[in-house]
C-alpha atoms as a PDB file:
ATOM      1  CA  UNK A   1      -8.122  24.083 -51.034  1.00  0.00           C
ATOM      2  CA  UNK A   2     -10.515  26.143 -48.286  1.00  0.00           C
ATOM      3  CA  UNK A   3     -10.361  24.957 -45.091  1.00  0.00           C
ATOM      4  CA  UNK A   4     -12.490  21.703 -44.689  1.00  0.00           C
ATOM      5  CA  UNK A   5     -14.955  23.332 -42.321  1.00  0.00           C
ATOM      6  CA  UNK A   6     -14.776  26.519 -44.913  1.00  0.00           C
ATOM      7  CA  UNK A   7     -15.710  24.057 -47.929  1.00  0.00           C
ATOM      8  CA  UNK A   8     -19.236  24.212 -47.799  1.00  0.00           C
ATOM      9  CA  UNK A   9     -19.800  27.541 -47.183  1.00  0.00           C
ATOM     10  CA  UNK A  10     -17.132  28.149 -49.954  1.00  0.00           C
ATOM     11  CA  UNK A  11     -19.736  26.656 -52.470  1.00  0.00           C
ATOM     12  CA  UNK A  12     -22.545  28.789 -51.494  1.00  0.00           C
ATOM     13  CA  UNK A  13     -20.360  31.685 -51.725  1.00  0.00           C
ATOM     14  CA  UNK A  14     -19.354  30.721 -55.609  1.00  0.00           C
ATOM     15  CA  UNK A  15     -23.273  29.817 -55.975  1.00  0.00           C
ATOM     16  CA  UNK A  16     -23.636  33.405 -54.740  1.00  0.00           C
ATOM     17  CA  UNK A  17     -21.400  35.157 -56.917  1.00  0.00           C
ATOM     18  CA  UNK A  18     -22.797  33.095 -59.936  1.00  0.00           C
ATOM     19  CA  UNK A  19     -26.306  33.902 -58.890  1.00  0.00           C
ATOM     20  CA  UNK A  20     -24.998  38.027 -59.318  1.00  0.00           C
ATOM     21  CA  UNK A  21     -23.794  37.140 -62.429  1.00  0.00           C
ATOM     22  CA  UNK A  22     -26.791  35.730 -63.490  1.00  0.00           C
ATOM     23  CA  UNK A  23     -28.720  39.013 -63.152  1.00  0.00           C
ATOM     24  CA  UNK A  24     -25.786  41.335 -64.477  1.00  0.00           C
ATOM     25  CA  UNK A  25     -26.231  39.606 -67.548  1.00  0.00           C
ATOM     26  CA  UNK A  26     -29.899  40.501 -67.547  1.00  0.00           C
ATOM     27  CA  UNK A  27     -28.820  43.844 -67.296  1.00  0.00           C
ATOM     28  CA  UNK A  28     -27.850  44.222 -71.044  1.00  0.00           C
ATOM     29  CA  UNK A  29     -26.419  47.577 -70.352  1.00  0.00           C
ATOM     30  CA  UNK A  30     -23.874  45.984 -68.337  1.00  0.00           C
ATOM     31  CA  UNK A  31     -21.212  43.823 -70.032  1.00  0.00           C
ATOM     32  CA  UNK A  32     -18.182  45.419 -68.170  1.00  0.00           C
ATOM     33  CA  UNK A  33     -18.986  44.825 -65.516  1.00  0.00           C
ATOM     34  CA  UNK A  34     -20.390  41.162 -65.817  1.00  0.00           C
ATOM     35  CA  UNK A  35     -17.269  40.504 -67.404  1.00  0.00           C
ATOM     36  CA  UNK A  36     -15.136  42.264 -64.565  1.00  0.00           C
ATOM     37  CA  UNK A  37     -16.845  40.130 -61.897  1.00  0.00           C
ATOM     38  CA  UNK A  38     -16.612  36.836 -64.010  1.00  0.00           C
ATOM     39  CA  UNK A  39     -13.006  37.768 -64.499  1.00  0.00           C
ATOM     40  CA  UNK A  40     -12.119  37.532 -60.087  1.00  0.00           C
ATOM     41  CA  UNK A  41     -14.651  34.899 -59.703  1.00  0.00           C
ATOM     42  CA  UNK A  42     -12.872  32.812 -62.463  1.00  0.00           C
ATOM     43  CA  UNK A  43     -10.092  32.064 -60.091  1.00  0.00           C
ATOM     44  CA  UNK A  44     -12.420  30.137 -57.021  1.00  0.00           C
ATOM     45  CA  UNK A  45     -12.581  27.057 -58.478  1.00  0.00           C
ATOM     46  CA  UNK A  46      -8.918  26.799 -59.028  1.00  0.00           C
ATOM     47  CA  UNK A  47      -8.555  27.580 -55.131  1.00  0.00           C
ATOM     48  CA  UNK A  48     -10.649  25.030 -53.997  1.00  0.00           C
ATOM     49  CA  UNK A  49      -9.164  22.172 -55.527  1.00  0.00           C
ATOM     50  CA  UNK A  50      -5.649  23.161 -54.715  1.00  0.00           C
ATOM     51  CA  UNK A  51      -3.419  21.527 -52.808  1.00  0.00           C
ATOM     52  CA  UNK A  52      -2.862  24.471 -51.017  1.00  0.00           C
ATOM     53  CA  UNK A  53      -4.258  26.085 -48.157  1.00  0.00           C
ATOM     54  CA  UNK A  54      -5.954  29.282 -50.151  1.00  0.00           C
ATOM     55  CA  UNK A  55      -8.632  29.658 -47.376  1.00  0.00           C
ATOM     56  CA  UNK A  56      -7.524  33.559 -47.365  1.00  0.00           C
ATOM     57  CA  UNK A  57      -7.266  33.771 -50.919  1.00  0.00           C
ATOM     58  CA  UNK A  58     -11.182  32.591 -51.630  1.00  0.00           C
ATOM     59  CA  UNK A  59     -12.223  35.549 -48.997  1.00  0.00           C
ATOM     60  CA  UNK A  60      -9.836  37.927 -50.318  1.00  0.00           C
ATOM     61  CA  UNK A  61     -11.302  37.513 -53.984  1.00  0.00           C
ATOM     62  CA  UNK A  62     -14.967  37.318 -52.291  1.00  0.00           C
ATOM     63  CA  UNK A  63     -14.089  40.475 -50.247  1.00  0.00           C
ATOM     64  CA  UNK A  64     -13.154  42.132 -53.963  1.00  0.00           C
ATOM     65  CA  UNK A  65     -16.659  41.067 -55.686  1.00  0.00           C
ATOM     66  CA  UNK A  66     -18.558  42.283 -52.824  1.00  0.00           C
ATOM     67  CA  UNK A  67     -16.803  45.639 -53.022  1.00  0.00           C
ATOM     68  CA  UNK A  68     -16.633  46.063 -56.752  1.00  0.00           C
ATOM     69  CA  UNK A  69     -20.219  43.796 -57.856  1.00  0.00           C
ATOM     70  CA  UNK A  70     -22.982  44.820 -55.202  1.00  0.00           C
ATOM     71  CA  UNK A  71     -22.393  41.307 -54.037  1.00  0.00           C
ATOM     72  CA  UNK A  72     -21.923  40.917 -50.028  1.00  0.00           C
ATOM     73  CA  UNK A  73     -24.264  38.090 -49.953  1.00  0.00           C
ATOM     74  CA  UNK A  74     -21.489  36.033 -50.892  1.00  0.00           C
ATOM     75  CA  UNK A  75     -18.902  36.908 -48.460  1.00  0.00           C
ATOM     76  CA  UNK A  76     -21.458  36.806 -46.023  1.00  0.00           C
ATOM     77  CA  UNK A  77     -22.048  32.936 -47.091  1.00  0.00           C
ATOM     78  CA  UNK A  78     -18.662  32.498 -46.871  1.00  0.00           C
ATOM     79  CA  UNK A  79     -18.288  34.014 -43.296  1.00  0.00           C
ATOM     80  CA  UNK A  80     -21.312  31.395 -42.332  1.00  0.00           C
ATOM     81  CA  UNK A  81     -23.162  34.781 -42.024  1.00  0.00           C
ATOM     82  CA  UNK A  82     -26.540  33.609 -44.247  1.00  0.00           C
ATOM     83  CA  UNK A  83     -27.822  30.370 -43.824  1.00  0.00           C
ATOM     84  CA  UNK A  84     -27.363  28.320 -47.429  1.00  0.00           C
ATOM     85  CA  UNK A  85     -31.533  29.184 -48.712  1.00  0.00           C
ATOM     86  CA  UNK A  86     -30.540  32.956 -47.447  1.00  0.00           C
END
C-alpha cells in the first residue's frame, strides 16, 4: 500500500506514466523503450494494494521512469507537485 494521504496522488502518478506510454507507442520507432518503461511501471499496481507500507517503493520506481522515460510529470504528481488536470 502508499500511504493513505499518498493514495491519490499515487493514481495520478500511474495515470501519468500510462499517459507516456500511450505516446511511446505512437512512436513506432520505439518498442524498447515502451516496453522498458511498461516493464518498471508493471510493478505499481502490485504496491498499492499491498499490505505493506511500499510508499518508498512507488517513488523509487517513479523516480526510475522519470529518469529513464522523459517522464517527471509523474513523480511530480506523486510529490503533489502538479495539480491532478496538470
Amino acid at each position: 500500500m502508499v500511504e493513505a494521504e499518498k493514495a491519490k496522488q499515487a493514481l495520478f502518478a500511474l495515470q501519468a506514466v500510462i499517459i507516456r506510454a500511450r505516446s511511446m507507442a505512437h512512436d513506432l520507432g520505439n518498442a524498447q523503450d515502451l516496453a522498458e518503461l511498461l516493464d518498471d511501471a508493471e510493478h505499481l499496481p502490485y504496491l498499492l494494494a499491498s499490505e505493506e507500507d511500499e510508499t518508498e517503493n512507488y517513488r523509487r520506481i517513479l523516480e526510475k521512469v522519470a529518469r529513464r522515460h522523459k517522464s517527471a510529470h509523474a513523480l511530480q504528481r506523486f510529490d503533489g507537485e502538479l495539480p491532478a488536470d496538470g
